[in-house]
Protein backbone atom coordinates (compact mmCIF):
# COMPACT_ATOMS: atom_id res chain seq x y z
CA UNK A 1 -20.64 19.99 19.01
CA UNK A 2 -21.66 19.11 15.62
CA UNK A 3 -18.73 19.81 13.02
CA UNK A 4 -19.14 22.64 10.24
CA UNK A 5 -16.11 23.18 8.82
CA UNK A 6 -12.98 20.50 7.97
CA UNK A 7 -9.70 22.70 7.21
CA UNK A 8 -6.66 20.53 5.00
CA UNK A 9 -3.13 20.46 4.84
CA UNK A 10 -2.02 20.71 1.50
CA UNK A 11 1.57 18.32 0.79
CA UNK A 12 0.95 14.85 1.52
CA UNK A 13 -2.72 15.28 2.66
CA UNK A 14 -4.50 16.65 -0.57
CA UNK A 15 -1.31 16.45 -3.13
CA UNK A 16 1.83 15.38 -2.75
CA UNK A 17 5.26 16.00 -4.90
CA UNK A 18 5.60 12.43 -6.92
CA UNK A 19 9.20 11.34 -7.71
CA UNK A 20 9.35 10.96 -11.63
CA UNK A 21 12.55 8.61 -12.84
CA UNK A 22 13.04 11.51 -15.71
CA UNK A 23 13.65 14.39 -12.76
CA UNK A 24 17.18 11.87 -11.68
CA UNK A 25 18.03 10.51 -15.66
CA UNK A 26 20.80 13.07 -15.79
CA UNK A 27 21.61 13.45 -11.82
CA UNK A 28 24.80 13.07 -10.75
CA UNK A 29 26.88 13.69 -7.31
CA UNK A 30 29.83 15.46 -6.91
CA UNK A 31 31.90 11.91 -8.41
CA UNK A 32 29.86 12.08 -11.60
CA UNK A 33 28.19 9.07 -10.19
CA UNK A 34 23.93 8.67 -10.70
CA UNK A 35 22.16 8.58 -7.80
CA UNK A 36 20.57 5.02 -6.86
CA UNK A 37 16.76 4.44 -6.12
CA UNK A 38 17.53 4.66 -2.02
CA UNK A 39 19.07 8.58 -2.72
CA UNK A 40 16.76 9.64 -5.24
CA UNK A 41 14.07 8.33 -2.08
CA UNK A 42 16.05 9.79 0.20
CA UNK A 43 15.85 13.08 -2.01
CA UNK A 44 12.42 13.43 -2.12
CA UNK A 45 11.91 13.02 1.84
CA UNK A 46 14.28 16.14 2.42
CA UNK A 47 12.38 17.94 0.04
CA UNK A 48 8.71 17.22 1.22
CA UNK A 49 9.55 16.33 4.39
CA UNK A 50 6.57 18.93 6.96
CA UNK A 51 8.69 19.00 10.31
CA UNK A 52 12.26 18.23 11.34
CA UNK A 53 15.69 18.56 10.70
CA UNK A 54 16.69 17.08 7.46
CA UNK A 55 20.17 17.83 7.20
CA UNK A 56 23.21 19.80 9.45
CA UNK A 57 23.05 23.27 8.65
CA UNK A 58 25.21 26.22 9.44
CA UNK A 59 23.52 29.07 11.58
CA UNK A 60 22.84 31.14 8.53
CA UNK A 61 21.08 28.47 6.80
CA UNK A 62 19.82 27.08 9.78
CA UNK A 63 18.07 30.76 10.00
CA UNK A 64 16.66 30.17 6.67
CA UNK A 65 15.19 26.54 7.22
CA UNK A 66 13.75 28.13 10.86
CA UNK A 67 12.16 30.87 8.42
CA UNK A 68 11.39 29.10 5.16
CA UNK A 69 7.73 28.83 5.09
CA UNK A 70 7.51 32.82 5.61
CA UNK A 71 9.50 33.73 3.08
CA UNK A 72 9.93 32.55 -0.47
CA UNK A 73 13.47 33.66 -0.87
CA UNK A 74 14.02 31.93 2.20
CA UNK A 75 12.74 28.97 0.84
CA UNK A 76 14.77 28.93 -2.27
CA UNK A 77 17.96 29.44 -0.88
CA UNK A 78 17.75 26.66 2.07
CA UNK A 79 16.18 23.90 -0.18
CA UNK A 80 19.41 24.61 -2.71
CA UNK A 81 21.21 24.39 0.26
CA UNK A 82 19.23 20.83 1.62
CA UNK A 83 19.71 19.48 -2.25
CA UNK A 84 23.85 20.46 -2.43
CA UNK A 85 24.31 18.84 1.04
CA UNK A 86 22.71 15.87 -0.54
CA UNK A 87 25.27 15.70 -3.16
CA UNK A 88 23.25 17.17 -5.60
CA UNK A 89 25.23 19.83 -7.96
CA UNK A 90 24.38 23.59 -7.89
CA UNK A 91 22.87 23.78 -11.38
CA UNK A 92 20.77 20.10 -11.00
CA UNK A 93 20.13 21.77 -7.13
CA UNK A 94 18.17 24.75 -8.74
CA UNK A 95 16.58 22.74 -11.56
CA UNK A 96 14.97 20.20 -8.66
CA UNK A 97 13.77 23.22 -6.54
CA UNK A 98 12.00 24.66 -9.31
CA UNK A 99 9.75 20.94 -10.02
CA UNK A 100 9.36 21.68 -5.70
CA UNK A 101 7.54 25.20 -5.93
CA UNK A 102 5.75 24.47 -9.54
CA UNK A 103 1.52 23.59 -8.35
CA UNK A 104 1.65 21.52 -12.16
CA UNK A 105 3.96 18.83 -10.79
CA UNK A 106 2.20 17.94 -7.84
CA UNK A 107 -0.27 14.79 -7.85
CA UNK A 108 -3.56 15.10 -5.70
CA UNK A 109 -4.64 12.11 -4.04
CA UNK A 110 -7.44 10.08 -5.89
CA UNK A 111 -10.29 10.79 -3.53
CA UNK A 112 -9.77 14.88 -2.86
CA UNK A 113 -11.56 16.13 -5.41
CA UNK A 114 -14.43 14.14 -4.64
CA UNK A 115 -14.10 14.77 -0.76
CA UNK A 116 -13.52 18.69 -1.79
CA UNK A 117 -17.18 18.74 -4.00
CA UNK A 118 -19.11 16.11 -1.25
CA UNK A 119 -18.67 18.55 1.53
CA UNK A 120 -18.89 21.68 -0.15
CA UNK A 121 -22.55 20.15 -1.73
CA UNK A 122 -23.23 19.14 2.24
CA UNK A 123 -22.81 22.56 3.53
CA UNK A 124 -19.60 22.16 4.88
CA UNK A 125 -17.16 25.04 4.83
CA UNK A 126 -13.48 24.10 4.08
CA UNK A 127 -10.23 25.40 4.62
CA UNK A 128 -6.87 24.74 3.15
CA UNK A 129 -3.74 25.58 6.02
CA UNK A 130 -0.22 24.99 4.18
CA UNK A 131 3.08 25.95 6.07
CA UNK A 132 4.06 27.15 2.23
CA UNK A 133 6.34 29.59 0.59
CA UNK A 134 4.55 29.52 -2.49
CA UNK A 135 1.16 29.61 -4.05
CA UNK A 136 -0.43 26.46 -4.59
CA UNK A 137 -3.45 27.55 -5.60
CA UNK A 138 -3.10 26.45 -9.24
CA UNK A 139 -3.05 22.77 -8.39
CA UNK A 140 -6.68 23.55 -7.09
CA UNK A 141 -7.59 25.18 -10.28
CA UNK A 142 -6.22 23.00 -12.40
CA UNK A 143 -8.20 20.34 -10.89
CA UNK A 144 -11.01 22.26 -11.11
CA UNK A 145 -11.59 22.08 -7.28
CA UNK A 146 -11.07 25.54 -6.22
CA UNK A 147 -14.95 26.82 -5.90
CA UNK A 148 -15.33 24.26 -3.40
CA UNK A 149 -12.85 25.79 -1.01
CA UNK A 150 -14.16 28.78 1.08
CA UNK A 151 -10.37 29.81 2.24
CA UNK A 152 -6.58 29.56 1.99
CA UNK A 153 -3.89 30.21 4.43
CA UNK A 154 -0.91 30.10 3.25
CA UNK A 155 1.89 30.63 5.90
CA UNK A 156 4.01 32.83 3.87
CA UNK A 157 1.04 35.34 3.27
CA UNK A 158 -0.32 35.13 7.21
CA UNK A 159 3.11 35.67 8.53
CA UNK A 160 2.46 32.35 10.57
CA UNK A 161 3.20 28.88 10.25
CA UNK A 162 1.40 25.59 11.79
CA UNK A 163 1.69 24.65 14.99
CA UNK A 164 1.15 28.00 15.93
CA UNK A 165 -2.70 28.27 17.50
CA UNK A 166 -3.17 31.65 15.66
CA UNK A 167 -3.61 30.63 12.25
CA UNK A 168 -5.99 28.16 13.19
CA UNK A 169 -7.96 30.62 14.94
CA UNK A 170 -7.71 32.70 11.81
CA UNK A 171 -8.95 30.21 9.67
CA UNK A 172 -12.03 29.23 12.09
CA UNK A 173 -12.39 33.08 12.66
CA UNK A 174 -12.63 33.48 8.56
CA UNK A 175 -15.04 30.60 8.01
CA UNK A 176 -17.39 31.59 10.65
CA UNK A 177 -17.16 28.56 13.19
CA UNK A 178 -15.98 27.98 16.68
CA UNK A 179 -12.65 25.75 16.50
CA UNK A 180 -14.98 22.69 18.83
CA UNK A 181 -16.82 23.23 15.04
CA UNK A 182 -13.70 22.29 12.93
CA UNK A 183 -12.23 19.31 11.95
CA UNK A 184 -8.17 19.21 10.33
CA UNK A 185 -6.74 16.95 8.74
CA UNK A 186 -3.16 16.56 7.59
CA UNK A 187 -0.16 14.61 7.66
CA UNK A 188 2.08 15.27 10.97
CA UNK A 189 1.34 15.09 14.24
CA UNK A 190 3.69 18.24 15.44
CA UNK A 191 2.06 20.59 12.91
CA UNK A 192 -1.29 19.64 12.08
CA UNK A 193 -1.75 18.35 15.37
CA UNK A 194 -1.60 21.23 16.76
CA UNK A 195 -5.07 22.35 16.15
CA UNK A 196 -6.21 20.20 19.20
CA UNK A 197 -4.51 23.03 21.11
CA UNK A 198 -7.23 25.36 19.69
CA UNK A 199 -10.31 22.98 20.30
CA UNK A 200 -10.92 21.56 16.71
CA UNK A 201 -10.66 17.77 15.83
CA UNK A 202 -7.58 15.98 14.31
CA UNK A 203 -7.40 13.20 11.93
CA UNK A 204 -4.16 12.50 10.58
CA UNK A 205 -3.19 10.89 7.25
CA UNK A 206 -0.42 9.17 6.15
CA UNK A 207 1.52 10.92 3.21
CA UNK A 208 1.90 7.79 0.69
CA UNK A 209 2.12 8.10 -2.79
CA UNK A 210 -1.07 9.04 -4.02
CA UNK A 211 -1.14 5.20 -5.86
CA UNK A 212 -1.40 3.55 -2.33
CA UNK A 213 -3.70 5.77 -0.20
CA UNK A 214 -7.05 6.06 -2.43
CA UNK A 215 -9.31 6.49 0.26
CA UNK A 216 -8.29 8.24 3.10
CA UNK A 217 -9.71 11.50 3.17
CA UNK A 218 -13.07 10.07 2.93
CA UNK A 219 -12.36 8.19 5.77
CA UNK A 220 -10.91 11.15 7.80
CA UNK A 221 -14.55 12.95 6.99
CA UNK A 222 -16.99 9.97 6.16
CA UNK A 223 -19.09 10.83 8.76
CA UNK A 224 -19.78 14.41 7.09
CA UNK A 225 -20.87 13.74 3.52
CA UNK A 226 -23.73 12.91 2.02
């Protein structure tokens, strides 16, 4: 069946959350000791990480991490936890998880505004699926992208998160094409993945930084732009 639609992830497939040395020039741990490159890595992963267990949580925070994509408070209060189990202090913890939830510090990859425009101007409709508890939208306007994508679903405002076959139904469903019609990419293989489940293609990406992976979206969707 010929494809009409691609649908996106949105962290590490069309942005991604770039470490900047200036977010760790005043980190400390609990010792009073800065954090070497391998932690402030190590950081980032727990932070951006799409699936899995990134640290040993309690049952009420393990409730929250379950949760976190459907509910912005949620969100906040595990990722404070994820940053003070990581040695990070409460004040520093709060200060990173606001750079996590702000659209204007995350980097899109160097070919998705190009891939966004190409398939829009080829009649493709697109979708962008985020297991999110906030709005990224902004990063799409302030790249000027956002007329070229027909619909967002954003797991905190459907009520559902990805793998779960419903919101990629709902997507499909909004943008008028059978799932056999739909191709998504994204980054993991549990969540994004899971759109096989439904019928649609999969093409998975791997979530570099944005300076080492310059062409992979239009190789995920080559074969449907002009």
């Amino acid at each position: 069946m010929t494809l009409r639609a691609v649908l996106f992830d949105f962290s590490g497939t069309l942005f991604r959350l770039e470490e900047d040395p200036s977010w760790y020039a005043d980190l400390t741990d609990a010792d009073g000791a800065p954090f070497d490159l391998a932690a402030q890595a190590e950081i980032m992963r727990r932070m951006t990480a799409p699936t899995g267990q990134v640290v040993q949580l309690d049952a009420e925070y393990q409730h929250a991490w379950d949760n976190r994509d459907l509910d912005p408070e949620l969100h906040r209060k595990v990722y404070v936890e994820v940053l003070r189990s990581s040695g990070v202090r409460d004040g520093q913890a709060e200060g990173l998880y606001k750079r996590l939830i702000d659209p204007d510090y995350w980097t899109e990859y160097p070919d998705a505004a190009e891939v966004l425009r190409r398939l829009h101007e080829s009649g493709v409709k697109v979708g962008v699926i985020s297991n999110i508890a906030f709005d990224i939208r902004p990063a799409f306007e302030r790249i000027g992208v956002t007329r070229y994508v027909d619909e967002f679903l954003l797991s905190y405002l459907e009520g559902v998160i990805k793998p779960d076959a419903k919101i990629f139904l709902r997507a499909c469903e909004r943008l008028g094409v059978a799932p056999e019609e739909a191709l998504m990419v994204g980054d993991s293989e549990e969540a994004d993945g899971g759109a096989a489940a439904v019928g649609c293609q999969v093409a998975i990406v791997e979530p570099t930084p944005t300076s080492q992976r310059r062409d992979g979206l239009l190789t995920a969707v080559g074969d449907l732009l002009r």
